[in-house]
N, C-alpha and C. Protein backbone atom coordinates (compact mmCIF):
# COMPACT_ATOMS: atom_id res chain seq x y z
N UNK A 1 -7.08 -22.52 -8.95
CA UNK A 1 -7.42 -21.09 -8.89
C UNK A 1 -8.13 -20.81 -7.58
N UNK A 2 -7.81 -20.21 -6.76
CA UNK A 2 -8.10 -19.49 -5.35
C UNK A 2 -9.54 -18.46 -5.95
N UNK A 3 -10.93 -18.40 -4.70
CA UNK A 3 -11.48 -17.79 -5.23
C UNK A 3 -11.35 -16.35 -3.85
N UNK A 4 -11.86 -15.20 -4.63
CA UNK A 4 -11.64 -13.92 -4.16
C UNK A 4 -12.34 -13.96 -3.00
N UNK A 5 -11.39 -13.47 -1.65
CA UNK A 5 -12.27 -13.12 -0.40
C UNK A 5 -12.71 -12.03 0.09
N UNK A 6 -13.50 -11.85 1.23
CA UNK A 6 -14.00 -10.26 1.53
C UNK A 6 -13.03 -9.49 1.73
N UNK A 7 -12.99 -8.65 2.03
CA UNK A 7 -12.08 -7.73 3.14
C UNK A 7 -12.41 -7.52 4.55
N UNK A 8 -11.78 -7.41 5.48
CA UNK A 8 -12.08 -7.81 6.70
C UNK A 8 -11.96 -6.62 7.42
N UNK A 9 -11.77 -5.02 6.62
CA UNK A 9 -11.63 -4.04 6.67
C UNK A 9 -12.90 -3.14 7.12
N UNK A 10 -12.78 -2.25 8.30
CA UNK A 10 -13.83 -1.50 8.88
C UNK A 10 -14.03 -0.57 7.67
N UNK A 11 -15.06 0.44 7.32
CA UNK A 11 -15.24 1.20 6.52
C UNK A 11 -15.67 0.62 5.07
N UNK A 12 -15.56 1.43 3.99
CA UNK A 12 -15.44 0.92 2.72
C UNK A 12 -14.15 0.83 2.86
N UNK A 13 -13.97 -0.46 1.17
CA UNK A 13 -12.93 -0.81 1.15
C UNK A 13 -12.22 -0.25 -0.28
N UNK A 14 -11.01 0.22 -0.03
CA UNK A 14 -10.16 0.68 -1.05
C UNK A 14 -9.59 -0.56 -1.81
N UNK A 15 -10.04 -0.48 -3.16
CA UNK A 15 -9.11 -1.49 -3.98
C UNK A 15 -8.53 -0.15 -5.22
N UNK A 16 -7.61 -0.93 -5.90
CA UNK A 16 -6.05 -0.39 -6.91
C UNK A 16 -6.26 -1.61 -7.96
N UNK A 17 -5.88 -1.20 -9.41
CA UNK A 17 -5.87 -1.71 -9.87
C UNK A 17 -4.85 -0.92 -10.78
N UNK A 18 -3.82 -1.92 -11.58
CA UNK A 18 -2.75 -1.48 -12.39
C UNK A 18 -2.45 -2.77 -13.14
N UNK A 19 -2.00 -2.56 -14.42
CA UNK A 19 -1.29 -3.49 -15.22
C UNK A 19 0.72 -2.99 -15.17
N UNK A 20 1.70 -4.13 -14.40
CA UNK A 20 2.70 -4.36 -14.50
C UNK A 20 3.87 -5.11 -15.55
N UNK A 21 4.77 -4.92 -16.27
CA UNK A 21 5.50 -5.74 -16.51
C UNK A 21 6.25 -6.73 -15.69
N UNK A 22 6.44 -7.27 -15.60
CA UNK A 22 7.69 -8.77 -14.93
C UNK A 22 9.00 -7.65 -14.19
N UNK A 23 8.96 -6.17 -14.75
CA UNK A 23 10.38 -5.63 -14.02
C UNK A 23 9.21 -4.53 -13.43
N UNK A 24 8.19 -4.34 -13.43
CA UNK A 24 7.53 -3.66 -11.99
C UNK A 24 6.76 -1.88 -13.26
N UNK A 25 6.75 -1.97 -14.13
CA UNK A 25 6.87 -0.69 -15.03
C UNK A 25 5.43 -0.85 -15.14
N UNK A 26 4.98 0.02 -15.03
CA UNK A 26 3.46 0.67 -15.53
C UNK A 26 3.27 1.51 -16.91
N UNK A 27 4.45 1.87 -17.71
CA UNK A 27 4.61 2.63 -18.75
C UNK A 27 5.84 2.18 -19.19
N UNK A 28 6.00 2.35 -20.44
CA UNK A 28 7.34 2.76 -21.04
C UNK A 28 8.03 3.50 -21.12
N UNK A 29 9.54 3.51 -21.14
CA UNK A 29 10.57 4.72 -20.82
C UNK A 29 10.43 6.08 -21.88
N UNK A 30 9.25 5.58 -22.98
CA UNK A 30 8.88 7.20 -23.72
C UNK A 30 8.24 8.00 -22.89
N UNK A 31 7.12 7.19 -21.85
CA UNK A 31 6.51 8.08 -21.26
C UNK A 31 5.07 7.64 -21.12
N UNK A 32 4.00 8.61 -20.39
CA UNK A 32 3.11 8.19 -19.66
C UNK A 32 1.87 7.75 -21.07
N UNK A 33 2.19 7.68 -22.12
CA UNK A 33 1.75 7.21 -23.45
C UNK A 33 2.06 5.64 -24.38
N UNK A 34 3.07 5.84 -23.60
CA UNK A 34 3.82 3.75 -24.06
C UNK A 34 3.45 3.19 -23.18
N UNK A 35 2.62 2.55 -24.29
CA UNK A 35 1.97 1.76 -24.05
C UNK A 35 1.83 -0.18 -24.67
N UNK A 36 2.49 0.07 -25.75
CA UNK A 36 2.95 -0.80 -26.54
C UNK A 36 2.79 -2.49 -27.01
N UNK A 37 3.80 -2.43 -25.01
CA UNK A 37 3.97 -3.26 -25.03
C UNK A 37 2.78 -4.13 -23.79
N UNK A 38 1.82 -3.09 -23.69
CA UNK A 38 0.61 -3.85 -22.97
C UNK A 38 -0.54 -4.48 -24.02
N UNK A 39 -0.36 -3.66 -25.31
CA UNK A 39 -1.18 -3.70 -25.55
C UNK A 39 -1.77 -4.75 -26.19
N UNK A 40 -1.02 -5.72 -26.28
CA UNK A 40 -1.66 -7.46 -26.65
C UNK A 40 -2.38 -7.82 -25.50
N UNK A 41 -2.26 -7.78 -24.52
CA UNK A 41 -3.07 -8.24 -23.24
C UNK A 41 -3.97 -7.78 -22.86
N UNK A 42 -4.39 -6.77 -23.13
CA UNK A 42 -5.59 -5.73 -22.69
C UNK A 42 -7.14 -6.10 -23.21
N UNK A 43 -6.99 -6.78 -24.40
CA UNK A 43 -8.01 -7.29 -24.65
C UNK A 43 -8.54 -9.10 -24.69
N UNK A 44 -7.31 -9.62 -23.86
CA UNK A 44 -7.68 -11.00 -23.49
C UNK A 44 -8.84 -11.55 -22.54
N UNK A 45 -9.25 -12.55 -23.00
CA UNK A 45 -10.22 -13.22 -21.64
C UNK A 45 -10.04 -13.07 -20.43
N UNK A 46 -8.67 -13.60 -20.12
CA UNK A 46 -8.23 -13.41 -18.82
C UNK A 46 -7.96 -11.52 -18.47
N UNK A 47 -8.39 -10.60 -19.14
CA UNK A 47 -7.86 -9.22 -18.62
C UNK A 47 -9.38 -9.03 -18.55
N UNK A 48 -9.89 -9.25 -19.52
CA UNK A 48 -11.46 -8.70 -19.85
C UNK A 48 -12.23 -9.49 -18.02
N UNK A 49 -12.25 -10.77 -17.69
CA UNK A 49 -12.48 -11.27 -16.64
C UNK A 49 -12.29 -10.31 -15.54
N UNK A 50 -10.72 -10.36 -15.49
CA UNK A 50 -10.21 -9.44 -14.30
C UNK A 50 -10.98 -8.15 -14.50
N UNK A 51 -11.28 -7.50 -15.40
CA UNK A 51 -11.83 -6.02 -15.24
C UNK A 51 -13.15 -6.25 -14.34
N UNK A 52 -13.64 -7.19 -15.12
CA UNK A 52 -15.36 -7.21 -14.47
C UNK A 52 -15.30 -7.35 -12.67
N UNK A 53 -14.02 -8.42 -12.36
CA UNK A 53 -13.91 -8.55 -11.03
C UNK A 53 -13.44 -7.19 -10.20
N UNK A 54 -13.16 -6.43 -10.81
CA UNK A 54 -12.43 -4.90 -9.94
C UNK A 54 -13.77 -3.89 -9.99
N UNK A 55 -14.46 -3.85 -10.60
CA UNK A 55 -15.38 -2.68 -10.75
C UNK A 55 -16.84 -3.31 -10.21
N UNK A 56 -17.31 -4.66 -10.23
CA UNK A 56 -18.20 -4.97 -10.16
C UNK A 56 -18.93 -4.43 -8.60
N UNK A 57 -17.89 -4.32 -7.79
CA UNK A 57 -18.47 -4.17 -5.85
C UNK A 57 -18.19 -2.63 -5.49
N UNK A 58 -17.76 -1.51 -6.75
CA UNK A 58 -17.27 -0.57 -6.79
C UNK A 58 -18.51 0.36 -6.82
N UNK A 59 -18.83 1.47 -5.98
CA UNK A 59 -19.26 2.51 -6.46
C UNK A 59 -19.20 3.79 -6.49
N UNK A 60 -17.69 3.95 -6.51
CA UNK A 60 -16.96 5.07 -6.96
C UNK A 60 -15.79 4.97 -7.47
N UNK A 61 -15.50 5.72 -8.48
CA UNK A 61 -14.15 5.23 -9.41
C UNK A 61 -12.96 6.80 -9.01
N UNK A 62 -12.07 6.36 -8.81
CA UNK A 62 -11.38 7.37 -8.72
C UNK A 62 -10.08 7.69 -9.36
N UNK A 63 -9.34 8.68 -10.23
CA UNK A 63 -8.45 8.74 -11.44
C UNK A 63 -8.04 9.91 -11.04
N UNK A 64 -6.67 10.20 -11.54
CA UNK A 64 -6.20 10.90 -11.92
C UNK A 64 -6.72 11.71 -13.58
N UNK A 65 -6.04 12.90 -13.23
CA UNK A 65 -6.75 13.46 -14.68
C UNK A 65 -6.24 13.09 -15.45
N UNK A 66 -5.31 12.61 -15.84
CA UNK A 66 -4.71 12.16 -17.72
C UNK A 66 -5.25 10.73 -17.62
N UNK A 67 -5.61 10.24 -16.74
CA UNK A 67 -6.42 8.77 -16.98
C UNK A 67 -7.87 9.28 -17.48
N UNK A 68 -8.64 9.97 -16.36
CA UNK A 68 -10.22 10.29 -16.57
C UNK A 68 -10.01 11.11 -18.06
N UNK A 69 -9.07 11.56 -18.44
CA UNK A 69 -9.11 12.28 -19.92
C UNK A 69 -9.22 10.89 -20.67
N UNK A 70 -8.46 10.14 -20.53
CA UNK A 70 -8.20 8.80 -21.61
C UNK A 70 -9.26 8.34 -21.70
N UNK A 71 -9.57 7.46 -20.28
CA UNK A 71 -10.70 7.00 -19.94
C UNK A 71 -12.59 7.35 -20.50
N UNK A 72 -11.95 8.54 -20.08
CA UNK A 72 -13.88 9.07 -20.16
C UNK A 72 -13.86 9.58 -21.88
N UNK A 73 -12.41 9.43 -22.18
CA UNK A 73 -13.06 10.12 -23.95
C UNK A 73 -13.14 8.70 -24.70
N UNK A 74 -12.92 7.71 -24.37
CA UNK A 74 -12.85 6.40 -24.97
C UNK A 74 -14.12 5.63 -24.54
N UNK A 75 -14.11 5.18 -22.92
CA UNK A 75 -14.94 4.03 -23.04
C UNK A 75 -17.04 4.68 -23.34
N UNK A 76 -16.86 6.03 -22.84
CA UNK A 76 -18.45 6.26 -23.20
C UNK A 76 -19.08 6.12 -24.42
N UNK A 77 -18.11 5.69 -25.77
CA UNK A 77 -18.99 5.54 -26.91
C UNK A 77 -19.04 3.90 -27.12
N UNK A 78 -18.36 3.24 -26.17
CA UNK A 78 -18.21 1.78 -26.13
C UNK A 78 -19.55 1.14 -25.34
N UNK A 79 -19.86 1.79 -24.64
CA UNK A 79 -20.94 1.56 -23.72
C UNK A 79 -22.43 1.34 -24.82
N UNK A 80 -22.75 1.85 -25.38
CA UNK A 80 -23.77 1.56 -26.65
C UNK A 80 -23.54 1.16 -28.23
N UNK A 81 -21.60 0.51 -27.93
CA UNK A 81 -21.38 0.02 -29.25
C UNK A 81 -22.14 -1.60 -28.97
N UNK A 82 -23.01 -2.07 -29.92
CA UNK A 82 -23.78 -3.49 -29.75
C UNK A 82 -22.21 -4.51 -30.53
N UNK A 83 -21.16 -3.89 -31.17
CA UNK A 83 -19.93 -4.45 -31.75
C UNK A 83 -19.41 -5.28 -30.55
N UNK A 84 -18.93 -4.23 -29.47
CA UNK A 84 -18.32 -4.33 -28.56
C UNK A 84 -18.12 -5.84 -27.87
N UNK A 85 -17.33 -6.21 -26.90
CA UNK A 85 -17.60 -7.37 -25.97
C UNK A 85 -18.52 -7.08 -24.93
N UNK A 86 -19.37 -7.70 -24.61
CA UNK A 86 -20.10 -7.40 -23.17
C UNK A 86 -19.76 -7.27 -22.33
N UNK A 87 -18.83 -7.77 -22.25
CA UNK A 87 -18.02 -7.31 -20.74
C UNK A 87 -17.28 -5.70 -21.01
N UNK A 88 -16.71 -5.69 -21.82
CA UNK A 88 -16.13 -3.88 -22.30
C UNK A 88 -17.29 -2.88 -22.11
N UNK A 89 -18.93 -3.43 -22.67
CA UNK A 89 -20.05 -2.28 -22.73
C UNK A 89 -20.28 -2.33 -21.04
N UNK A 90 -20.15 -3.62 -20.28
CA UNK A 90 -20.80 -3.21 -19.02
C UNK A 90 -19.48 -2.33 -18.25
N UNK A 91 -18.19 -2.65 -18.53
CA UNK A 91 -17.31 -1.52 -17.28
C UNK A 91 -17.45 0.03 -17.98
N UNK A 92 -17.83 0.11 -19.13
CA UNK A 92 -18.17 1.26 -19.95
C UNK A 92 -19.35 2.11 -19.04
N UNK A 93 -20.33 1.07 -19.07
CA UNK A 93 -21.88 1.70 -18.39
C UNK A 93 -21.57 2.15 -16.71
N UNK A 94 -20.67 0.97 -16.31
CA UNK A 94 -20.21 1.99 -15.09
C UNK A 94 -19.49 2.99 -15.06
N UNK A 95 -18.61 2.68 -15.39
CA UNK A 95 -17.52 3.86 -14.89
C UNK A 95 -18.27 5.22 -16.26
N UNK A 96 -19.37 4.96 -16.77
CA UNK A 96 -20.23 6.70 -17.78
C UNK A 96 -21.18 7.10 -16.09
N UNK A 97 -21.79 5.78 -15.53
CA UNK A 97 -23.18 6.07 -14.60
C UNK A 97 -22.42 6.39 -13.13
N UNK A 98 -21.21 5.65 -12.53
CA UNK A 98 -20.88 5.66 -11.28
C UNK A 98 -20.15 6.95 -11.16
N UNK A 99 -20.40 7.47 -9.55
CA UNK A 99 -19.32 8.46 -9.05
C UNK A 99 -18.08 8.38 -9.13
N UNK A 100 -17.07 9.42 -10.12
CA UNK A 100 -16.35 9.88 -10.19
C UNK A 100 -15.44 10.79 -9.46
N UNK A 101 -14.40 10.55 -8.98
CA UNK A 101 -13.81 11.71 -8.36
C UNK A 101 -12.13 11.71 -8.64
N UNK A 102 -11.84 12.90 -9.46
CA UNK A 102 -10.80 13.29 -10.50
C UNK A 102 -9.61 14.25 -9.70
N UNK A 103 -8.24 13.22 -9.35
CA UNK A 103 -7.35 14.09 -8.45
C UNK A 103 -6.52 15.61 -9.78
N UNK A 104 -6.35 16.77 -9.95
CA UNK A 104 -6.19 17.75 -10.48
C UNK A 104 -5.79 18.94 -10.31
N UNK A 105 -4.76 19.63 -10.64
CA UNK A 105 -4.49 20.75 -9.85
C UNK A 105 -4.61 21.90 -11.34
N UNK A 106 -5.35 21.32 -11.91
CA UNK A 106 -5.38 22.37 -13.26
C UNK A 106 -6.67 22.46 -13.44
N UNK A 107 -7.38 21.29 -13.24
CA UNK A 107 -8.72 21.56 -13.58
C UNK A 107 -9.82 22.47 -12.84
N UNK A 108 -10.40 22.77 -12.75
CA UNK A 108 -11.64 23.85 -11.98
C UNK A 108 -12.81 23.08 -11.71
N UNK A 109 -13.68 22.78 -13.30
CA UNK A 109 -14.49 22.19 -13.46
C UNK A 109 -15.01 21.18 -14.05
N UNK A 110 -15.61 20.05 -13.67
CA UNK A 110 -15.71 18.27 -14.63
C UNK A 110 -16.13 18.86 -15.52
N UNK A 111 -15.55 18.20 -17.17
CA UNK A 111 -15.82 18.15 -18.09
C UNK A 111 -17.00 17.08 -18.01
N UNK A 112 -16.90 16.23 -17.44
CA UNK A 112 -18.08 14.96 -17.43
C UNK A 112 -18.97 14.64 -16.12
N UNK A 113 -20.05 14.35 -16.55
CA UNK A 113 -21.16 14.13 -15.61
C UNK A 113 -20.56 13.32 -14.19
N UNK A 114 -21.65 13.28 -13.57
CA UNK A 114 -21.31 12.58 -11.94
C UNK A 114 -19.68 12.60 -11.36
N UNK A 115 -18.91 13.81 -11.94
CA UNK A 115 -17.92 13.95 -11.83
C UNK A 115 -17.23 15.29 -10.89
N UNK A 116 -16.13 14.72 -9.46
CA UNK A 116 -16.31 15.86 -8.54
C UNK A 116 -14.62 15.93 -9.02
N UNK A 117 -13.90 17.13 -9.02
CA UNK A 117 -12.70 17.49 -9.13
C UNK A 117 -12.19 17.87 -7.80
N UNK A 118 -10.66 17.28 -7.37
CA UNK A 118 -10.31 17.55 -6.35
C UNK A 118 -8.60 17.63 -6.71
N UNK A 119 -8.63 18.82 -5.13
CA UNK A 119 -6.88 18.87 -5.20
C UNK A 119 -6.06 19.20 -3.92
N UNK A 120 -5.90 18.17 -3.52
CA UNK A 120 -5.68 17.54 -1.80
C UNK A 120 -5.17 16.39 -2.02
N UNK A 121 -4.52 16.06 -0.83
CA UNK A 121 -3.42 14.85 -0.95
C UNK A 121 -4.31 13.76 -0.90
N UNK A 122 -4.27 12.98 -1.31
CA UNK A 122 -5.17 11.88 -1.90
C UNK A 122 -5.34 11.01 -0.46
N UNK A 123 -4.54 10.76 0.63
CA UNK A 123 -4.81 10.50 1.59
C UNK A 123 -6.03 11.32 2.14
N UNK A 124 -5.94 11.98 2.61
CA UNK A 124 -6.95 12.75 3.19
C UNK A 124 -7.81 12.52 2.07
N UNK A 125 -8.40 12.82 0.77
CA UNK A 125 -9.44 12.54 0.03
C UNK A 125 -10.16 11.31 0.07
N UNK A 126 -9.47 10.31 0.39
CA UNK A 126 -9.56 8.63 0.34
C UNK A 126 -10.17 8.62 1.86
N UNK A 127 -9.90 9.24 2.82
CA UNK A 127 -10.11 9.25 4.41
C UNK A 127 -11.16 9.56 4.44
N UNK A 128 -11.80 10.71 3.97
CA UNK A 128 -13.09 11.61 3.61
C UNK A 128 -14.18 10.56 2.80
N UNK A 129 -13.54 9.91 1.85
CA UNK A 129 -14.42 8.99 1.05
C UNK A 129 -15.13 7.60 1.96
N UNK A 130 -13.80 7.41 2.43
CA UNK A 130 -13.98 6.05 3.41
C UNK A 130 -15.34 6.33 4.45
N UNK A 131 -15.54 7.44 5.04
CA UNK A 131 -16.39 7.46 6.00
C UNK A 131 -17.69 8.52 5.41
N UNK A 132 -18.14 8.06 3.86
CA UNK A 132 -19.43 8.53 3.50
C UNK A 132 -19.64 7.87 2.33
N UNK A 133 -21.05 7.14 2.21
CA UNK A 133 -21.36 6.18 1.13
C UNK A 133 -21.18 4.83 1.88
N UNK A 134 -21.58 4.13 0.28
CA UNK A 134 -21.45 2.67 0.48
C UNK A 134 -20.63 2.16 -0.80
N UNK A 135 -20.32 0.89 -0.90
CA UNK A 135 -19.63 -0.07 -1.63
C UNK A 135 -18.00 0.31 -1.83
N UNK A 136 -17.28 -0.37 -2.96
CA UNK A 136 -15.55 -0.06 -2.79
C UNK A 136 -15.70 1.36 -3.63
N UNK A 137 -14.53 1.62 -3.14
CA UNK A 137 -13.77 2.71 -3.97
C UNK A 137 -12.76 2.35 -4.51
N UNK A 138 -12.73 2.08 -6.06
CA UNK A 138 -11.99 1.68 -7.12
C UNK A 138 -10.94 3.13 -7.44
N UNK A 139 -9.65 2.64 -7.13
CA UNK A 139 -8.70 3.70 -7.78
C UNK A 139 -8.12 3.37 -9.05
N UNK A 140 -8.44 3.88 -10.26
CA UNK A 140 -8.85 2.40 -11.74
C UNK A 140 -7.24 3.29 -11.97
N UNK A 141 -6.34 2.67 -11.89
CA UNK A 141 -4.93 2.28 -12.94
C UNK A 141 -4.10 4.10 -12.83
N UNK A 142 -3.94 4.42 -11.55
CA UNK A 142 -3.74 5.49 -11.43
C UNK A 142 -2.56 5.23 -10.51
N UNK A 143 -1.53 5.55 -11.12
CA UNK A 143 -0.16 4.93 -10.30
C UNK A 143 0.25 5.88 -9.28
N UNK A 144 -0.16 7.07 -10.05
CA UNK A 144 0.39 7.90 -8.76
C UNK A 144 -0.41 8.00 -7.64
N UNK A 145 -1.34 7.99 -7.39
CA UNK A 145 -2.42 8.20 -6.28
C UNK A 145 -2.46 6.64 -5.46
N UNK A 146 -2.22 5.68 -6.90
CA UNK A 146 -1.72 4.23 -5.74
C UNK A 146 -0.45 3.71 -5.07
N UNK A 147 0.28 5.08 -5.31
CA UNK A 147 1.31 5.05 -4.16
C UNK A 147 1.53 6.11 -3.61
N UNK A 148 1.03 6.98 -2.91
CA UNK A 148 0.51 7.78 -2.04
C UNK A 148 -0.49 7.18 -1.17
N UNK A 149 -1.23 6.02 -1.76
CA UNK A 149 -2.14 5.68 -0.98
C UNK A 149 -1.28 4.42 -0.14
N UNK A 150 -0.37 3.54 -1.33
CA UNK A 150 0.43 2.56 -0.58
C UNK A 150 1.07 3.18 0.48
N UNK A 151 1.93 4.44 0.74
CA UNK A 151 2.54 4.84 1.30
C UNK A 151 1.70 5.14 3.04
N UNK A 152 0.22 5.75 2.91
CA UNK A 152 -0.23 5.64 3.76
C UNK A 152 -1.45 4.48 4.35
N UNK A 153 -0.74 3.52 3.49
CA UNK A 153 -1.30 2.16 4.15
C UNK A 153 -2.95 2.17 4.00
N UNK A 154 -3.59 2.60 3.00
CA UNK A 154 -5.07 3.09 2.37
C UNK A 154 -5.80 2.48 1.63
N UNK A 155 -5.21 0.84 1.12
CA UNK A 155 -5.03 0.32 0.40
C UNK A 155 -5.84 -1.17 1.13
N UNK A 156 -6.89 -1.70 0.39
CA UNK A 156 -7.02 -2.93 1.04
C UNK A 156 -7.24 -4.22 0.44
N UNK A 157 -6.93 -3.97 -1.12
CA UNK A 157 -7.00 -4.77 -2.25
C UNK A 157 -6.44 -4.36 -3.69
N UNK A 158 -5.57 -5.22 -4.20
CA UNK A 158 -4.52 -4.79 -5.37
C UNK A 158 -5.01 -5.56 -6.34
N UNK A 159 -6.06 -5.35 -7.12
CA UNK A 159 -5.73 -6.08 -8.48
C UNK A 159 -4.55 -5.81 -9.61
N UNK A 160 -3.81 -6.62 -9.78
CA UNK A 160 -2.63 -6.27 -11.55
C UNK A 160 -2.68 -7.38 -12.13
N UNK A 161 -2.41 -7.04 -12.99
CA UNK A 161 -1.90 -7.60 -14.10
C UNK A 161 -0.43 -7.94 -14.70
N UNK A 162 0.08 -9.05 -14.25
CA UNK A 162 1.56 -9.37 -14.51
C UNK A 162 1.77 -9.39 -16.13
N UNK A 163 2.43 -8.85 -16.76
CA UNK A 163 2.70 -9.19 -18.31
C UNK A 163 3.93 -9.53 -18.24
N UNK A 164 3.88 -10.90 -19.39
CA UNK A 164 5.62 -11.32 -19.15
C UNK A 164 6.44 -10.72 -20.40
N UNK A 165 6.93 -9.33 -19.93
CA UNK A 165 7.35 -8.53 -20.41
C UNK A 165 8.48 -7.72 -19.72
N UNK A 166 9.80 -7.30 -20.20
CA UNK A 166 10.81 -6.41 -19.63
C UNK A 166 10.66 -5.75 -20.40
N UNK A 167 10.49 -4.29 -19.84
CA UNK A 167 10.73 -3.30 -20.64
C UNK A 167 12.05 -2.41 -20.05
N UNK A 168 12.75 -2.24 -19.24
CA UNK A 168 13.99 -1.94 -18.49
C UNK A 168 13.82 -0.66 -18.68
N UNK A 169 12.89 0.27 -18.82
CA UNK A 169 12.62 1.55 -18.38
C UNK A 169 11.70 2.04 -18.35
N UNK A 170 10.85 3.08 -17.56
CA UNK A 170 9.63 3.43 -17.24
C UNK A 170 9.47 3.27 -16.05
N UNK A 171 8.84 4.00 -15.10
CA UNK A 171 8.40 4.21 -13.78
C UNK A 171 7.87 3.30 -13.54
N UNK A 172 8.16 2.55 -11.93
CA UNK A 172 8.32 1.55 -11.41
C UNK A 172 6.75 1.72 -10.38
N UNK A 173 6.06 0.91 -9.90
CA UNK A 173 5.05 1.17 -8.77
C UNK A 173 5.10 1.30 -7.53
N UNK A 174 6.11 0.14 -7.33
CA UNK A 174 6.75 -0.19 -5.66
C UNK A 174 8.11 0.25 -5.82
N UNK A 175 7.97 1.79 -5.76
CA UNK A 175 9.68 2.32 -4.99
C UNK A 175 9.91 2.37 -3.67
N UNK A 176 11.55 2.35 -3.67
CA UNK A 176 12.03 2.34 -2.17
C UNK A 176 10.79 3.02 -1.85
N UNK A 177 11.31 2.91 -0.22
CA UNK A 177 10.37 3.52 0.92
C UNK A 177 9.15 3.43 1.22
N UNK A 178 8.67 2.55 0.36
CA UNK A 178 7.61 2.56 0.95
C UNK A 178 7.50 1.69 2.54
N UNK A 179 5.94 1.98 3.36
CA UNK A 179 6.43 0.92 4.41
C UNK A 179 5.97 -0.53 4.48
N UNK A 180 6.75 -1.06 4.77
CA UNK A 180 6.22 -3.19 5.14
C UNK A 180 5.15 -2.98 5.20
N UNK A 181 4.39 -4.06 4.44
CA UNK A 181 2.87 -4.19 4.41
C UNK A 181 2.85 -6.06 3.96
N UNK A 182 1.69 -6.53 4.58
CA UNK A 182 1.68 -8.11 4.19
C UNK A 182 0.55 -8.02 3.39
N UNK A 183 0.63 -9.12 2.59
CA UNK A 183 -0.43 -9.58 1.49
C UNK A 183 -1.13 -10.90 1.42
N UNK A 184 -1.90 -11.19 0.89
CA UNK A 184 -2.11 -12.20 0.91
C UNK A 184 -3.17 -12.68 -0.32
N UNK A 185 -2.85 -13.64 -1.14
CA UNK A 185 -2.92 -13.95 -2.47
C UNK A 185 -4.38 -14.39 -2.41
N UNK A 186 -5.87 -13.77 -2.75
CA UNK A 186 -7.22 -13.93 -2.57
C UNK A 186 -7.59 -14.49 -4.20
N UNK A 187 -7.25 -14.32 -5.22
CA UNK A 187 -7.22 -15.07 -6.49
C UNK A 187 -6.13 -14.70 -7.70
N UNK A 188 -5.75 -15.81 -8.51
CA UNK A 188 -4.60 -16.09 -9.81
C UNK A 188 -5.31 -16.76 -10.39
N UNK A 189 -5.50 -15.86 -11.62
CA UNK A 189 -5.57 -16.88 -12.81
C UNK A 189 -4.59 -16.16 -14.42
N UNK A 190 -4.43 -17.28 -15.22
CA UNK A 190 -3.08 -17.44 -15.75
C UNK A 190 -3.97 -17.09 -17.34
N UNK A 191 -3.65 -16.54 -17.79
CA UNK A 191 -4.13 -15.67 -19.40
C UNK A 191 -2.94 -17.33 -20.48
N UNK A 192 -3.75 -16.95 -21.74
CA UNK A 192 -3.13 -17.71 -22.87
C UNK A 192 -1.83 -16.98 -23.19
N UNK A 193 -1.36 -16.17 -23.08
CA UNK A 193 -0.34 -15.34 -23.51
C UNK A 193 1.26 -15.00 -22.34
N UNK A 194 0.51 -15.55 -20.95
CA UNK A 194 1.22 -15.99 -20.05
C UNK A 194 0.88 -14.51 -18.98
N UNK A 195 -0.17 -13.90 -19.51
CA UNK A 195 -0.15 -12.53 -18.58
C UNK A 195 -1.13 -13.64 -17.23
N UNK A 196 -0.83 -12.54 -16.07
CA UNK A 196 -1.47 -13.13 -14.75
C UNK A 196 -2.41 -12.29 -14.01
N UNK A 197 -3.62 -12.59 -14.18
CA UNK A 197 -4.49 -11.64 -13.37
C UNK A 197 -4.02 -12.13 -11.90
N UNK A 198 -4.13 -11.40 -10.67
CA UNK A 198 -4.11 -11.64 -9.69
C UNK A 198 -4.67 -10.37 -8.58
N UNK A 199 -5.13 -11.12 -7.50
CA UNK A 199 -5.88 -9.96 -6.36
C UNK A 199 -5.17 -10.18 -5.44
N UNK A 200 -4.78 -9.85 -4.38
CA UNK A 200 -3.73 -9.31 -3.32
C UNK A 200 -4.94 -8.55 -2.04
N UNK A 201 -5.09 -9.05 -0.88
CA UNK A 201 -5.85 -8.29 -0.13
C UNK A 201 -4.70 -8.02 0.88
N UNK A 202 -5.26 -6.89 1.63
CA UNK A 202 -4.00 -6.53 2.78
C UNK A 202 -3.88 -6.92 3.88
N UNK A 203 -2.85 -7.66 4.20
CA UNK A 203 -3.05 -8.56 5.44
C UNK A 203 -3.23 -7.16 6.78
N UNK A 204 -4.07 -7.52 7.89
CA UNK A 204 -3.75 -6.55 8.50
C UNK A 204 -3.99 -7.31 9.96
């Protein structure tokens, strides 16, 4: 197992995080709700690990709105469940306490605290972010904004999650066109169930 390196990146650093199937799908062909067939993996050692490693150097989380809807109506009552795993209550306590910023073209105003609503091409928002504050800016499992951001090369660390799973329909992450970009494999580790955490920094 390779352990995780810095980024060698001027500014803060942009990391992505997404869970994939084996054919590249972030959802199922019902839609942005199938979920299904992730959902044995989501609560493994090896996923629960990987979470703590994506959020831990983060101090700003950034979503799309049907995520920050999912997101913020679920994990804030997890955060003071004593049931819970410890690792679930601590990405809970962050992503209730850390800056938020919610991409939206419907919304007006945050429903939830430390929370800024925006509606601008996520490049330029990410550009703006990069050069005020400190620590990463976590884009937590937001496919569309992490390829807009792939597209403009914004990107300086990929955590996913491989599941060895085909689902042969549902929106893909890496479509044509995007442009050549190198990678380079900063940590893998291998789940009981055969899922693969892995980090990806951007070669540059």
């Amino acid at each position: 197992m390779n352990t995780t390196t810095t980024s060698t990146t001027t500014g803060r650093t942009v990391t992505a995080n997404l869970a994939l199937t084996l054919d590249g799908r972030y959802h199922g062909p019902a839609g942005p709700g199938d979920f299904g067939a992730f959902v044995p993996y989501v609560t493994t050692d090896t996923a629960r690990d990987h979470m703590t490693r994506l959020w831990t150097g983060a101090t700003t989380a950034v979503l799309g709105r049907t995520n920050a809807e999912g997101f913020l109506g679920f994990w804030p009552s997890v955060a003071d469940d004593a049931s819970a795993d410890p690792r679930d209550r601590s990405y809970a306590r962050w992503l209730v306490e850390t800056e938020k910023v919610v991409f939206s073209t419907t919304l007006t105003e945050a429903p939830w605290e430390r929370t800024r609503i925006v509606n601008a091409p996520a490049d330029q928002v990410i550009r703006d972010l990069k050069n005020q504050g400190e620590g990463e800016i976590l884009v937590n499992s937001s496919a569309s904004i992490i390829k807009a951001l792939l597209d403009a090369d914004l990107i300086d660390r990929l955590h996913l999650m491989i599941l060895p799973e085909i689902l042969g329909g549902g929106p893909r992450l890496l479509d044509d066109g995007l442009p050549a970009s190198a990678w380079t494999l900063a940590h893998q580790e291998t789940g009981e169930r055969g899922e693969i955490a892995a980090v990806y920094d951007r070669a540059r």
